[in-house]
N, C-alpha and C. Protein backbone atom coordinates (compact mmCIF):
# COMPACT_ATOMS: atom_id res chain seq x y z
N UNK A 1 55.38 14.84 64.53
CA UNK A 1 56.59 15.45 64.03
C UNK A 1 56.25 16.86 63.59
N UNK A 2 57.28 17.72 63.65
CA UNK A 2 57.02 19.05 63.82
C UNK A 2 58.18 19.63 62.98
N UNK A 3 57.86 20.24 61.17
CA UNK A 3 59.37 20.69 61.38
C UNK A 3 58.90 22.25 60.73
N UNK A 4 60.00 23.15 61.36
CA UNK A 4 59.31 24.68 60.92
C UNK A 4 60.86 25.30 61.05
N UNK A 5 60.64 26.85 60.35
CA UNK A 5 61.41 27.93 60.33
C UNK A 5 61.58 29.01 60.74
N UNK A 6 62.24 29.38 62.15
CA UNK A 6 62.05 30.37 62.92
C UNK A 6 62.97 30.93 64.07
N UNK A 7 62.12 31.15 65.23
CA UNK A 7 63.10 31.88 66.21
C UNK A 7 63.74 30.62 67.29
N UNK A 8 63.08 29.11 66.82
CA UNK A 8 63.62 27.98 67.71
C UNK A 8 64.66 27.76 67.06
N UNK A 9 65.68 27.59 68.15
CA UNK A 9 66.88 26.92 67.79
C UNK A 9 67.40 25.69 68.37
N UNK A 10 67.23 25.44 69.56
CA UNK A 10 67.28 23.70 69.74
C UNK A 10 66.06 23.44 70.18
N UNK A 11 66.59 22.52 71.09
CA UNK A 11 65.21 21.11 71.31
C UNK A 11 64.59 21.86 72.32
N UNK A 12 65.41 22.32 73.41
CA UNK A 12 64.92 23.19 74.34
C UNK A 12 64.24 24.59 74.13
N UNK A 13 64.20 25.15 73.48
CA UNK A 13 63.06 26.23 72.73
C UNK A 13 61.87 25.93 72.67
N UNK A 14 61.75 24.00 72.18
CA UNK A 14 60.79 23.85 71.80
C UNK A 14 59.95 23.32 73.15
N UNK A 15 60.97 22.42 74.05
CA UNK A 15 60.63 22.09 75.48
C UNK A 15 60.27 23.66 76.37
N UNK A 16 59.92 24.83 76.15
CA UNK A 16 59.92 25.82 77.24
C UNK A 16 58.26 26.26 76.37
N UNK A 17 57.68 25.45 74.92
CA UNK A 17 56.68 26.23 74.65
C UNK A 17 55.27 25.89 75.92
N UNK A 18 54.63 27.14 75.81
CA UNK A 18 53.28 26.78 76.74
C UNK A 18 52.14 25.82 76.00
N UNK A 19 51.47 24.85 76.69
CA UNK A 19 50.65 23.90 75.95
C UNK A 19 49.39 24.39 76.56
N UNK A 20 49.35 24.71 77.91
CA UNK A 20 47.89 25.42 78.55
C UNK A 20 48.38 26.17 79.74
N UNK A 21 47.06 26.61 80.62
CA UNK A 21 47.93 26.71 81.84
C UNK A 21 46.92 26.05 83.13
N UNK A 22 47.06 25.78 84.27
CA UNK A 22 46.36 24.93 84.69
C UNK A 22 45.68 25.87 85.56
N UNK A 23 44.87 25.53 86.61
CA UNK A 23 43.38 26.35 87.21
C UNK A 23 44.19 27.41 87.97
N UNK A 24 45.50 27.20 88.20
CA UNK A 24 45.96 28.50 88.97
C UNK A 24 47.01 29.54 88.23
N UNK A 25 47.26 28.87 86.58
CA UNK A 25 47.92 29.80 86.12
C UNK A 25 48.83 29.33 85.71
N UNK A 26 49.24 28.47 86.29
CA UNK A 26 50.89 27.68 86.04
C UNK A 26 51.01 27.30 84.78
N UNK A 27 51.65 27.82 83.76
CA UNK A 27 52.12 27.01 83.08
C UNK A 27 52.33 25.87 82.60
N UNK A 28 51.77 24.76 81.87
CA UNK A 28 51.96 23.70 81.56
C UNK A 28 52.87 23.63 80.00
N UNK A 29 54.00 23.47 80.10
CA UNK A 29 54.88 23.30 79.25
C UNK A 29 54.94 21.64 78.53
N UNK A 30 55.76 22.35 77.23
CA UNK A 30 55.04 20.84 76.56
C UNK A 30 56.40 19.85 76.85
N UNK A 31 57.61 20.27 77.57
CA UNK A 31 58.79 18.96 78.16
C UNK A 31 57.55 18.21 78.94
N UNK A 32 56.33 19.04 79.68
CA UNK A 32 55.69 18.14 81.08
C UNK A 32 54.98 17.58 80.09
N UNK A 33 54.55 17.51 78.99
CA UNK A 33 53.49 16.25 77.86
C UNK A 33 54.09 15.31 77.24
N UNK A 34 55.68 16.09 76.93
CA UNK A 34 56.08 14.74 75.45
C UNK A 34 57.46 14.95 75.55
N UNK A 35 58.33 14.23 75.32
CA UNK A 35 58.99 14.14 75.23
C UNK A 35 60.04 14.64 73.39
N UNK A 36 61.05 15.62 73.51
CA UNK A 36 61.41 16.03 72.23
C UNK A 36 62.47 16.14 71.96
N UNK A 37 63.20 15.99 70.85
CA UNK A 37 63.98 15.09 70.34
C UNK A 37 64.85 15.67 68.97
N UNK A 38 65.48 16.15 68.57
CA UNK A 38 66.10 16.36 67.22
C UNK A 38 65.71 14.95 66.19
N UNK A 39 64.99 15.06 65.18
CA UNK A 39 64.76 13.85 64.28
C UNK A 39 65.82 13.65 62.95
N UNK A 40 65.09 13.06 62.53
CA UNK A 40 66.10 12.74 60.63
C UNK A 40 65.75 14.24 59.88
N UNK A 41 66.70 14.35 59.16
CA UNK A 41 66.40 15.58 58.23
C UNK A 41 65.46 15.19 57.31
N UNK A 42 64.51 15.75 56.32
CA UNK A 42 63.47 15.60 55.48
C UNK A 42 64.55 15.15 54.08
N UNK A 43 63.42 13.96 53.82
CA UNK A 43 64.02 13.41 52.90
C UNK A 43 63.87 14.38 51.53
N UNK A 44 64.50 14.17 50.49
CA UNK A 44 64.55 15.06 49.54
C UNK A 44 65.02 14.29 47.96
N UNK A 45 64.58 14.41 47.15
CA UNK A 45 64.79 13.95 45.77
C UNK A 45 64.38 12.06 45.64
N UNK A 46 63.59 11.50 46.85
CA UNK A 46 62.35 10.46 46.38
C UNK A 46 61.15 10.72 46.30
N UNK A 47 60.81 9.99 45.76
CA UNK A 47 59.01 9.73 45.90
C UNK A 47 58.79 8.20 45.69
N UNK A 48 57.05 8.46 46.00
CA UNK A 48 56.98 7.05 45.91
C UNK A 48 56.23 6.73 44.67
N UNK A 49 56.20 5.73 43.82
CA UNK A 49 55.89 4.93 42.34
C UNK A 49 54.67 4.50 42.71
N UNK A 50 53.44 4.87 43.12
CA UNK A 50 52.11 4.23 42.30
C UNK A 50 52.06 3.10 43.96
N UNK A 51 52.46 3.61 45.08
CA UNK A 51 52.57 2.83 46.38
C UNK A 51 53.26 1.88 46.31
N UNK A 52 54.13 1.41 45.01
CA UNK A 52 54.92 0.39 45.47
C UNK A 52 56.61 0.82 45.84
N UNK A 53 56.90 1.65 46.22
CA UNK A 53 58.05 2.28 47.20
C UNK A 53 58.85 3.30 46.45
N UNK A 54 60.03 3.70 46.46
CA UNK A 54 60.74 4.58 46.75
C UNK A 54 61.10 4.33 45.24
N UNK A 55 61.41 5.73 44.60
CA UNK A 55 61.27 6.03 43.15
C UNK A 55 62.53 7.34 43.25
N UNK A 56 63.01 7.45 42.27
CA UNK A 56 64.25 8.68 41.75
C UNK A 56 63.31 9.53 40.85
N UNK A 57 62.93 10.79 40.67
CA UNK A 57 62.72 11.33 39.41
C UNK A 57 63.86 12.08 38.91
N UNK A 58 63.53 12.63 37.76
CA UNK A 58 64.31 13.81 37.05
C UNK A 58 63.87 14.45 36.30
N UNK A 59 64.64 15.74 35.99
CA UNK A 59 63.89 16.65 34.93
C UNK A 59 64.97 17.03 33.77
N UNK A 60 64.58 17.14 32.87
CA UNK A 60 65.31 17.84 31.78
C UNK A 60 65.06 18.46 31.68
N UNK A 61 66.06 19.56 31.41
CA UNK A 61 65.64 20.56 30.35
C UNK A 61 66.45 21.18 28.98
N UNK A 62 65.73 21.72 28.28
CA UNK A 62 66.12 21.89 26.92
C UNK A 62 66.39 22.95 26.64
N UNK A 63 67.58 23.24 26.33
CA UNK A 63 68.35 24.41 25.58
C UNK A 63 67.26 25.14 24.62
N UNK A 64 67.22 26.92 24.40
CA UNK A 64 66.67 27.31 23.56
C UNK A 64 66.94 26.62 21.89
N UNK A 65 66.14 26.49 21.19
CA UNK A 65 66.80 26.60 19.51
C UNK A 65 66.77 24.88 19.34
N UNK A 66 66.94 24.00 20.82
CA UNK A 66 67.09 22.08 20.04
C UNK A 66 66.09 21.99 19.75
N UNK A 67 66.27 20.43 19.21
CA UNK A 67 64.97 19.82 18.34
C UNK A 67 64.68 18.62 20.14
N UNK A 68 63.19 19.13 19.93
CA UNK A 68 62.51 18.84 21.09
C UNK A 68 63.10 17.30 20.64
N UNK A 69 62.18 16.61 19.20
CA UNK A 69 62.44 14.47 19.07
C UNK A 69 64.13 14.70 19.89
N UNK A 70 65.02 15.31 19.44
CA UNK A 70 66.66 14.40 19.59
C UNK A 70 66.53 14.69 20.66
N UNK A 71 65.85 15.90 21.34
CA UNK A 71 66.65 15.57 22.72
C UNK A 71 66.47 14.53 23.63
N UNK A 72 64.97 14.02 23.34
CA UNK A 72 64.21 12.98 23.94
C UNK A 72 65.06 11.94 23.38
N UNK A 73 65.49 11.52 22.03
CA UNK A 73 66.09 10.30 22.14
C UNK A 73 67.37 10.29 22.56
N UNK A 74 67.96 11.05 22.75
CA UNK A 74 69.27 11.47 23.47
C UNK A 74 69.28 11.29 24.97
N UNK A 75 68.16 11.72 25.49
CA UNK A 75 67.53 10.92 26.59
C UNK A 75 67.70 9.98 27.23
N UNK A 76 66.68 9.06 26.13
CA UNK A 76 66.40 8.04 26.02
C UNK A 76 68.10 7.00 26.40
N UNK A 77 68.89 7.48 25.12
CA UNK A 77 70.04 6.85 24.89
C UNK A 77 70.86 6.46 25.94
N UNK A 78 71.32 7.87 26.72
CA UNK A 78 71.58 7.92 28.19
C UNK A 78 71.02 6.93 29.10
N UNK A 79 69.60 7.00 29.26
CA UNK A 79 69.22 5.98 29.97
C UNK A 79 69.65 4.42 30.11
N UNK A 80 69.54 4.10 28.60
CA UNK A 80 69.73 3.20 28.51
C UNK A 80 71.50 2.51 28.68
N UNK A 81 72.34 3.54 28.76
CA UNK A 81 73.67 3.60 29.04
C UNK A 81 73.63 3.05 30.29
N UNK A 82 73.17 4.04 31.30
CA UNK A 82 73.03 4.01 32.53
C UNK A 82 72.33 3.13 32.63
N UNK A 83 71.32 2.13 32.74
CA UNK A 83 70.70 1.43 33.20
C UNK A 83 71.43 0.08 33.99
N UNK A 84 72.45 -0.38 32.97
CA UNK A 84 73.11 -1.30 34.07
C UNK A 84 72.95 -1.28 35.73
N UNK A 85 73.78 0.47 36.09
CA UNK A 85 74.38 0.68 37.23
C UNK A 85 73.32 1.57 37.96
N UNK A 86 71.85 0.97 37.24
CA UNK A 86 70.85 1.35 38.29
C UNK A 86 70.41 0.33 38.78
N UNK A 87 70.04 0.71 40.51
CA UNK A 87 69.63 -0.81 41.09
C UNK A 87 68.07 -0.80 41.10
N UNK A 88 67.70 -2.25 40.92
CA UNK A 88 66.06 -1.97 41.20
C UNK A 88 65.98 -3.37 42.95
N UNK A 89 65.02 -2.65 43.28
CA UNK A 89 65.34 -3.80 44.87
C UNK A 89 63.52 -4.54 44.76
């Protein structure tokens, strides 16, 4: 898998790149090696928990001037609001 930012714009950009060229010169293009494909977009906002699968993080952050304890138990509080209508699988 191959994913980058540039002057390719479809699949075929990527099917016309040169991979070598053979004893007389010719071109060996990489459609003649592999076959290519538009994939899934990159996943974004999981990770994985310690190898046992797919995890949510988050970040807070804190207003100039709060009190670092409340905001954490304020946090906390939230969480525990929310926890119902989080699923664990």
């Amino acid at each position: 898998m191959v994913r980058g930012h540039g002057y390719i714009k479809n699949a075929q950009d990527i099917e016309q790149i040169v991979v070598k060229t053979n004893d007389r010169g010719t071109p060996v293009l990489l459609r003649d090696v592999a076959r290519v494909e538009r994939g899934p977009e990159m996943r974004r906002g999981v990770a994985d928990l310690d190898g046992r699968g797919d995890t949510v993080g988050g970040i807070v952050v804190m207003r100039h001037s709060e009190n670092a304890d409340k905001v954490i138990r304020r946090v906390k509080e939230r969480l525990q609001e929310l926890q119902p209508s989080l699923q664990r699988v």
